[in-house]
Structures are given as structure tokens and as C-alpha cells.
N, C-alpha and C. Protein backbone atom coordinates (compact mmCIF):
# COMPACT_ATOMS: atom_id res chain seq x y z
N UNK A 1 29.42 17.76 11.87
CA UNK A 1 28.67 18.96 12.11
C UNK A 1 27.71 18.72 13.28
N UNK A 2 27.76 19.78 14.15
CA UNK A 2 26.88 19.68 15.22
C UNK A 2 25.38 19.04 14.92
N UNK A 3 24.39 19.61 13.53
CA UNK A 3 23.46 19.10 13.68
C UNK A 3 23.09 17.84 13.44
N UNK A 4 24.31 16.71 12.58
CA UNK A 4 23.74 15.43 12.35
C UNK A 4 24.20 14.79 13.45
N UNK A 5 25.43 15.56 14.46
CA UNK A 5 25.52 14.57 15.60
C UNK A 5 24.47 14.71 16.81
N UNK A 6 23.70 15.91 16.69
CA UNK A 6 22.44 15.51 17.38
C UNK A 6 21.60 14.98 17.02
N UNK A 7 21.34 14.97 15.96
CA UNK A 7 19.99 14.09 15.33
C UNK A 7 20.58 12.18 15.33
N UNK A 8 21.73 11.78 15.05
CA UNK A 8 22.25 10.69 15.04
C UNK A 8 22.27 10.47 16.73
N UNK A 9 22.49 11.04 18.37
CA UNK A 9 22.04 10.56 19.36
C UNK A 9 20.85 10.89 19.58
N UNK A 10 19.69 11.62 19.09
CA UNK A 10 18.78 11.35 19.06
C UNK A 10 18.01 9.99 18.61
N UNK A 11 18.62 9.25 17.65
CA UNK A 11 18.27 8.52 17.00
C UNK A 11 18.63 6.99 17.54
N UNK A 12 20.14 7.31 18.19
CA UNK A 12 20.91 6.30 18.90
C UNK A 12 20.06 6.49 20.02
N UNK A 13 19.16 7.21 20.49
CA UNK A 13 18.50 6.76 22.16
C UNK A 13 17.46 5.75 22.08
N UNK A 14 16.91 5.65 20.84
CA UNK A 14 15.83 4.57 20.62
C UNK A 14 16.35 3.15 20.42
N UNK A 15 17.42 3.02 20.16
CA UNK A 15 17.70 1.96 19.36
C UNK A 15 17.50 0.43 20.11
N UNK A 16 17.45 0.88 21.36
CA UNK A 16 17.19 -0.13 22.78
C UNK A 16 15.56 -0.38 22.70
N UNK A 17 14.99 1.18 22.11
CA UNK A 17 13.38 0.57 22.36
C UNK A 17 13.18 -0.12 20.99
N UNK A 18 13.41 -0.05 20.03
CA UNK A 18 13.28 -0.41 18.67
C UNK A 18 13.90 -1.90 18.98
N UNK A 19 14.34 -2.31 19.65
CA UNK A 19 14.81 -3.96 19.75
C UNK A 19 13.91 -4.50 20.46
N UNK A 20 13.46 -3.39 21.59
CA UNK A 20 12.43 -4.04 23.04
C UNK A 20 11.46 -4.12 22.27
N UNK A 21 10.96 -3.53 21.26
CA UNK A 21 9.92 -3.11 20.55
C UNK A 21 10.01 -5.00 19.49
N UNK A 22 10.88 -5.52 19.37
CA UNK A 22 10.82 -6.46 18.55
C UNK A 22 10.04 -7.58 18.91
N UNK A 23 10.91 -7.47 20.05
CA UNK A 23 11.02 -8.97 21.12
C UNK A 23 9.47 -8.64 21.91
N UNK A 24 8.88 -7.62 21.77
CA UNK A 24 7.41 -7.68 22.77
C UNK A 24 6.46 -8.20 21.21
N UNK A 25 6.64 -7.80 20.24
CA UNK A 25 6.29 -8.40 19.35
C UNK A 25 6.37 -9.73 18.95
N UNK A 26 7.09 -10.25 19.65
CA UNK A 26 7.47 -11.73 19.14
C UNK A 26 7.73 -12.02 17.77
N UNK A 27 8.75 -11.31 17.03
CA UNK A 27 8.79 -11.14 15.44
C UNK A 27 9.05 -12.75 15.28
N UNK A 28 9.93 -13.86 15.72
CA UNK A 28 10.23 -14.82 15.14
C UNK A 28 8.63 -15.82 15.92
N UNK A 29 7.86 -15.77 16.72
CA UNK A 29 7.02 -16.01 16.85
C UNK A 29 5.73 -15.93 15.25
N UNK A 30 5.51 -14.43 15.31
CA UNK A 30 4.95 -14.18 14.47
C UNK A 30 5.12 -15.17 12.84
N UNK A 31 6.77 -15.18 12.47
CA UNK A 31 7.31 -15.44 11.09
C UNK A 31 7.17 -16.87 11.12
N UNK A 32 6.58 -17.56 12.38
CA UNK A 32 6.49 -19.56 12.02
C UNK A 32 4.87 -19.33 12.11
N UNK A 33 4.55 -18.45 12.88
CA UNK A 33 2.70 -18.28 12.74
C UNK A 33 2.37 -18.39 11.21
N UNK A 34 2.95 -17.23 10.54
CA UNK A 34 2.93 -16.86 8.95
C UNK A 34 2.73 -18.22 8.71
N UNK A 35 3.72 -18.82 8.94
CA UNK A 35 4.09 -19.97 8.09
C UNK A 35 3.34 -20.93 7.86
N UNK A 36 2.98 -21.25 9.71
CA UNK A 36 2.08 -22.35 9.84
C UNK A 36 0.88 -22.43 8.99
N UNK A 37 0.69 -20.96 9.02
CA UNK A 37 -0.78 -20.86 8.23
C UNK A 37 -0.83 -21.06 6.79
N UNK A 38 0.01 -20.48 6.30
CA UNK A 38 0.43 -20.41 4.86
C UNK A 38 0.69 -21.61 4.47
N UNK A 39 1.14 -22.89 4.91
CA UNK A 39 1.15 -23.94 4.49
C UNK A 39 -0.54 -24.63 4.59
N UNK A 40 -1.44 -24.37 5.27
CA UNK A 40 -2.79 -25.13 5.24
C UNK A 40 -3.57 -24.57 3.78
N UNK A 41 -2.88 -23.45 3.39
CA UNK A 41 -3.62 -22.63 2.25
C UNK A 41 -3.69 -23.82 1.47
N UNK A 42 -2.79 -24.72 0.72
CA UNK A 42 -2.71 -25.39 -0.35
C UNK A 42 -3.32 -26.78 -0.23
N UNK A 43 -3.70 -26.82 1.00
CA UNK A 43 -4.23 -28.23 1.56
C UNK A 43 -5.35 -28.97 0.87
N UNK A 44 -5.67 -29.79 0.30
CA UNK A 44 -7.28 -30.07 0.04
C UNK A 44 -8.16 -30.14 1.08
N UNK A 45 -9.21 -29.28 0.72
CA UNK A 45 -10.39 -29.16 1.67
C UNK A 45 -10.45 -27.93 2.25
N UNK A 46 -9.02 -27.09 2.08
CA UNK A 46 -8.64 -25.52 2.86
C UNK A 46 -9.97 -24.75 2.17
N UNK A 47 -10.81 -24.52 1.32
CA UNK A 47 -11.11 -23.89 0.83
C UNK A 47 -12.93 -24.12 1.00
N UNK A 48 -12.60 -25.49 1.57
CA UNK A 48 -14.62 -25.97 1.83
C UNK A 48 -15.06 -25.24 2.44
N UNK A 49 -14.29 -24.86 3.68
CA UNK A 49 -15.01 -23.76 4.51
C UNK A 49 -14.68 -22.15 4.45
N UNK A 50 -15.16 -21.84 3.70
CA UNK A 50 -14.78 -20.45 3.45
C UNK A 50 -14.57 -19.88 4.05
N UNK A 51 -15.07 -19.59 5.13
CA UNK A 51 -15.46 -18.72 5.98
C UNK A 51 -14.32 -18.74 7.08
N UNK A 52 -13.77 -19.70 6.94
CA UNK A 52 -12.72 -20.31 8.25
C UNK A 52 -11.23 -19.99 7.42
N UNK A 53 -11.54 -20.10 5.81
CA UNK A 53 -10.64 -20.19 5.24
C UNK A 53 -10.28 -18.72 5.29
N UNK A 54 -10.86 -17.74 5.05
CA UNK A 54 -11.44 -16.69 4.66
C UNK A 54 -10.38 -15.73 6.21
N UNK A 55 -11.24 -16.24 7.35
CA UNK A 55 -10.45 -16.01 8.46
C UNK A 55 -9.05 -16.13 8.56
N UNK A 56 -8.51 -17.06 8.29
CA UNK A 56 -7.03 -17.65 8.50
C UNK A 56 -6.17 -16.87 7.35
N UNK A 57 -6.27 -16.54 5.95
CA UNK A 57 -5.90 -15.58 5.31
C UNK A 57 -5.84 -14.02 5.67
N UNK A 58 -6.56 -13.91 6.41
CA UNK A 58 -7.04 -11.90 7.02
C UNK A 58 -6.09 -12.45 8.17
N UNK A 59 -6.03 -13.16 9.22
CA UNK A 59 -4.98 -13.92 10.19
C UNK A 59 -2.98 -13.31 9.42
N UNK A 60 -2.93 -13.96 8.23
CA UNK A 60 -1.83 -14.23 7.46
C UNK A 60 -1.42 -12.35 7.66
N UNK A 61 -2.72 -12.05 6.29
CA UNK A 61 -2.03 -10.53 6.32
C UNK A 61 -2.10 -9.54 7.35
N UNK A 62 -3.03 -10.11 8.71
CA UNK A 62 -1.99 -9.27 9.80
C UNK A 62 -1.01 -9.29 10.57
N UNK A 63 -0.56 -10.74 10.33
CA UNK A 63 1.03 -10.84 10.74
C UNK A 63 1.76 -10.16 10.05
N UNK A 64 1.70 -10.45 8.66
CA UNK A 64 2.86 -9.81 7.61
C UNK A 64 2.73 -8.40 7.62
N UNK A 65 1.43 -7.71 8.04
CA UNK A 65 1.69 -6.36 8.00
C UNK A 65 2.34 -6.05 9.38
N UNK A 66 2.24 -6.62 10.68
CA UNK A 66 2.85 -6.78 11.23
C UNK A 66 4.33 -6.77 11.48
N UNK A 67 4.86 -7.97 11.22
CA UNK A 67 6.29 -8.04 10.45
C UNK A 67 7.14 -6.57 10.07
N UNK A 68 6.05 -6.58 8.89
CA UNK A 68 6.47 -5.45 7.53
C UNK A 68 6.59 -4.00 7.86
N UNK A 69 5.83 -3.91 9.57
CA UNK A 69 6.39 -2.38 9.25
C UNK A 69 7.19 -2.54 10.37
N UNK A 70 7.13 -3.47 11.20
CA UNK A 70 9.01 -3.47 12.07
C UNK A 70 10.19 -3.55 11.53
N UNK A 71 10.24 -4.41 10.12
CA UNK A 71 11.51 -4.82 9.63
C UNK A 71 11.27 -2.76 8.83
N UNK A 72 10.51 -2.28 8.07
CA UNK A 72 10.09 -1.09 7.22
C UNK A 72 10.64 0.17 8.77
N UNK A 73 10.36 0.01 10.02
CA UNK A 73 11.11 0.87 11.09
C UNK A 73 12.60 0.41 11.16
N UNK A 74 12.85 -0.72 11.15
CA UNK A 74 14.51 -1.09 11.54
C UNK A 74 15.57 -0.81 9.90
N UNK A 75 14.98 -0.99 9.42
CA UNK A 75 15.28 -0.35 7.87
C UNK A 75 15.54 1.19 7.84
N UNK A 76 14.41 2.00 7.89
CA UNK A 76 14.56 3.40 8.20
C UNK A 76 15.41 4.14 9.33
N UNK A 77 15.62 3.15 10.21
CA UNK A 77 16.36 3.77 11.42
C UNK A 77 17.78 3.56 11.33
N UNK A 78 18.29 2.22 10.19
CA UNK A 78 19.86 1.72 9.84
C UNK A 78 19.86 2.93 8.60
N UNK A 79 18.81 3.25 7.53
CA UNK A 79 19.43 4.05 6.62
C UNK A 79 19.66 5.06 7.05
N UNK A 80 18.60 6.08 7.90
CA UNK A 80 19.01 7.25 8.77
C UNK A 80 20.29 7.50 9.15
N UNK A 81 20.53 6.33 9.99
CA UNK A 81 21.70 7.09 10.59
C UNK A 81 23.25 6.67 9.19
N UNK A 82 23.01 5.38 8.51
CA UNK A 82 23.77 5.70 7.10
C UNK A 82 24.22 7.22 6.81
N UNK A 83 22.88 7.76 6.32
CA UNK A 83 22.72 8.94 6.08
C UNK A 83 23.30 10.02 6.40
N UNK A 84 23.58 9.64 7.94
CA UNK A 84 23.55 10.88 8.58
C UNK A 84 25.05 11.04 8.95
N UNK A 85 25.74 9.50 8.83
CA UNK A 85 27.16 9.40 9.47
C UNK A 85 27.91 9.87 7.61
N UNK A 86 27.39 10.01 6.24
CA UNK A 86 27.40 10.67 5.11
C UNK A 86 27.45 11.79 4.80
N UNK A 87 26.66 12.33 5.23
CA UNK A 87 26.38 13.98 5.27
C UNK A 87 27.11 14.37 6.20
N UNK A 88 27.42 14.15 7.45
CA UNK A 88 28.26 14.60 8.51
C UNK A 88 29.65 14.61 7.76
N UNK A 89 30.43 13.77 7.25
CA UNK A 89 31.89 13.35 6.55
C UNK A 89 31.71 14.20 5.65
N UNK A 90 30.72 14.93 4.57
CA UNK A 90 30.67 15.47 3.99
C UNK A 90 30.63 16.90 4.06
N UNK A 91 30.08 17.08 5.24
CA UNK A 91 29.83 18.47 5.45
C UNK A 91 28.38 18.84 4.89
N UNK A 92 27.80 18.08 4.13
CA UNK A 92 26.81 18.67 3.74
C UNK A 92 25.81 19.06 3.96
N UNK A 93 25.14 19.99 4.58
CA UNK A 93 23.94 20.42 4.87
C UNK A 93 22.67 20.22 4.09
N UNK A 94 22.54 19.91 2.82
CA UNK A 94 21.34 19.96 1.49
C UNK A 94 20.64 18.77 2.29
N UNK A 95 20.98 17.75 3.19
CA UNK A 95 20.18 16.65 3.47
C UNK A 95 19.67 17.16 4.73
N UNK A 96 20.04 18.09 5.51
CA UNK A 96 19.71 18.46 6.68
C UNK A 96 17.90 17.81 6.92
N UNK A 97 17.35 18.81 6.02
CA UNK A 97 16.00 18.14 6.40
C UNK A 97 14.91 17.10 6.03
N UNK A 98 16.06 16.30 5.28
CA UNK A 98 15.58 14.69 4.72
C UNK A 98 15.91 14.06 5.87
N UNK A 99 17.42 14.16 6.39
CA UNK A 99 17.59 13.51 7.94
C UNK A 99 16.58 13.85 8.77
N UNK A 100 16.21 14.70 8.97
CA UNK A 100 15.35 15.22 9.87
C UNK A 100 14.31 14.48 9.83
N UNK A 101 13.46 14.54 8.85
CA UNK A 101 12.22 13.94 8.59
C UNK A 101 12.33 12.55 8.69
N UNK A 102 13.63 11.77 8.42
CA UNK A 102 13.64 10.65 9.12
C UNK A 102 13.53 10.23 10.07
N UNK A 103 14.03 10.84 10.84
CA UNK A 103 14.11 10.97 12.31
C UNK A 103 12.68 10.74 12.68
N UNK A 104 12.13 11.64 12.81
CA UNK A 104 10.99 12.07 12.94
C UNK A 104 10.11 10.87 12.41
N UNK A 105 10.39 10.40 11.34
CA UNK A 105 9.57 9.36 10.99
C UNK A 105 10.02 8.01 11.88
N UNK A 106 11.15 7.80 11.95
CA UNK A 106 11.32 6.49 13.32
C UNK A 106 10.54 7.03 14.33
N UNK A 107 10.64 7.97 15.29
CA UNK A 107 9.90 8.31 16.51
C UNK A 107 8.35 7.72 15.78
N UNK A 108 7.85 8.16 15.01
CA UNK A 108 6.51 8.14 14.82
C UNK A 108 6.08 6.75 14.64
N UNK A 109 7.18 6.17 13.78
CA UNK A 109 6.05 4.94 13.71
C UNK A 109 6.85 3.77 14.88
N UNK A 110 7.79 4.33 15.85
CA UNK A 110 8.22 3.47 17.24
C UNK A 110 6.81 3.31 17.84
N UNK A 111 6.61 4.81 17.52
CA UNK A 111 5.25 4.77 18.55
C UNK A 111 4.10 4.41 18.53
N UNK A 112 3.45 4.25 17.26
CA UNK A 112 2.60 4.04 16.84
C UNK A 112 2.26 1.98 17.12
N UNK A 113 4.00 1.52 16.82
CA UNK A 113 4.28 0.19 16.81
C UNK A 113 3.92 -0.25 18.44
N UNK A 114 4.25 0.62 19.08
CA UNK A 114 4.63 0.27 20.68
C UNK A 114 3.11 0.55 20.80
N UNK A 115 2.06 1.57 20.26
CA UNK A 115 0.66 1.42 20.94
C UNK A 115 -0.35 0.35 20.66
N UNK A 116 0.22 -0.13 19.23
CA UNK A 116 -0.63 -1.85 18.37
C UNK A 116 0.11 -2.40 19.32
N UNK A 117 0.58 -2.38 20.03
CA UNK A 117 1.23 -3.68 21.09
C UNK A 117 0.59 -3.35 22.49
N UNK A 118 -0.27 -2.79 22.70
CA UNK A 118 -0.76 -2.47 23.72
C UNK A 118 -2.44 -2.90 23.41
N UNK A 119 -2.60 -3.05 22.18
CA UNK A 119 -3.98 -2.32 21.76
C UNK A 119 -3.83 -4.33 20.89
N UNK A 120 -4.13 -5.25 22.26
CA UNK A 120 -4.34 -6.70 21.15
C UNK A 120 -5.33 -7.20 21.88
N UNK A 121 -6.36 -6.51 22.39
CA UNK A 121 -7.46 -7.39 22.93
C UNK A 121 -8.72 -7.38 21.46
N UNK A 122 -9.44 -8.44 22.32
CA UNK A 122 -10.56 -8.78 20.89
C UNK A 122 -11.05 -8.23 20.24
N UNK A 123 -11.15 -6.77 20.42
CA UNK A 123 -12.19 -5.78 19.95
C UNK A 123 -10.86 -4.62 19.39
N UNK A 124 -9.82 -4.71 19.65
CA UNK A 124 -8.93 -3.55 19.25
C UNK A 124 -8.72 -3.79 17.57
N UNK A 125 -9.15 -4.66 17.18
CA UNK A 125 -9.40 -3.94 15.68
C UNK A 125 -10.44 -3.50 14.95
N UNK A 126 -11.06 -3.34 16.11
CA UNK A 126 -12.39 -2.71 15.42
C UNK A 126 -12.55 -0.97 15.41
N UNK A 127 -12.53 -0.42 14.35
CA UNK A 127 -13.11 1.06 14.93
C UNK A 127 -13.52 1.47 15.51
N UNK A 128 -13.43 2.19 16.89
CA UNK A 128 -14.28 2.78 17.87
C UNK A 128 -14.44 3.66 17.18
């Protein structure tokens, strides 16, 4: 049906930035960072300095949130088009605007991903 094969090359035009989008991230960078850190947690003495310790944990969970919503975009953008190459074979229209809103939800959080990648100087996590 005409409308999931536009929404499916709509969807297929990102798929180049959603990879560029990985690799400016440094995802396998990031996943030995995780690591590195996550192994000092159990260390004796990790815990004398709180404050350092304290740091390096808030460190942890912004990689993983990190991570978590690229793999949570590349997820949404493989079920989408699942979806959409389903409903098309089917004929079915009832998903029309669940696809949709998928859609719509990859664009949104491409973008959102691509502006935290712009936005990593010292002060960009602070609330302006």
C-alpha cells in the first residue's frame, strides 16, 4: 500500500544517519568506558572517597543512558519498519497510525541524539 511504502522510505532515509549517529558516539568506546569503571566499583578502598566514588558512578549511568537510548532508537527503527513491511503484506490499515507514530518517534529521538552529541562541553549538563 502506498502509505507504508512511504513511511518505510521515509524511514529508510535515516538509516545512514542512525549509523553516523553511532560511530560519532563512539558506542564501543563508550561500552569498555562502562566497563572500565564498573570494575573499580568492587575494589577495596573504591568507597573511601566518596565523593570521587560518588562521581565515577553518575560517570557509569551516563554512559549507559547513553548507550540505552541508541541501542532503544536502533531497536525502534528495526521494529518499525518490521511493522511496516507486515501491515503492507497484509493490507492492513488499523496500524496505519502506530507506524506513523513510530516514525515520528525515530526522527525525534535521531535528533535529539545528534544534539547531546553536539552539546559535550563542561557545562552542557547543567540547566541553563
Amino acid at each position: 500500500m502506498l502509505q507504508f511504502e512511504e513511511l518505510k522510505l521515509k524511514l529508510l532515509g535515516v538509516k545512514d544517519d542512525i549509523s553516523e549517529l553511532g560511530e560519532a558516539l563512539g558506542l564501543d568506546y563508550l561500552k569498555k568506558e562502562v566497563e572500565a569503571n564498573e570494575i573499580q566499583a568492587p575494589a577495596p578502598g573504591f568507597w573511601d572517597d566518596l565523593e570521587k566514588a560518588q562521581k565515577i558512578q553518575q560517570k557509569i549511568s551516563q554512559l549507559k543512558n547513553k548507550i540505552e537510548k541508541y541501542e532503544k532508537l536502533v531497536s525502534t527503527f528495526e521494529d518499525t519498519l518490521f511493522l511496516i513491511d507486515m501491515a503492507d503484506e497484509e493490507g492492513d490499515l488499523s496500524v496505519l497510525d502506530e507506524v506513523t507514530l513510530s516514525v515520528d518517534e525515530v526522527f525525534k529521538s535521531l535528533e535529539e541524539q545528534r544534539l547531546s552529541t553536539l552539546l559535550t562541553g563542561e557545562y552542557d549538563n547543567n540547566n541553563a
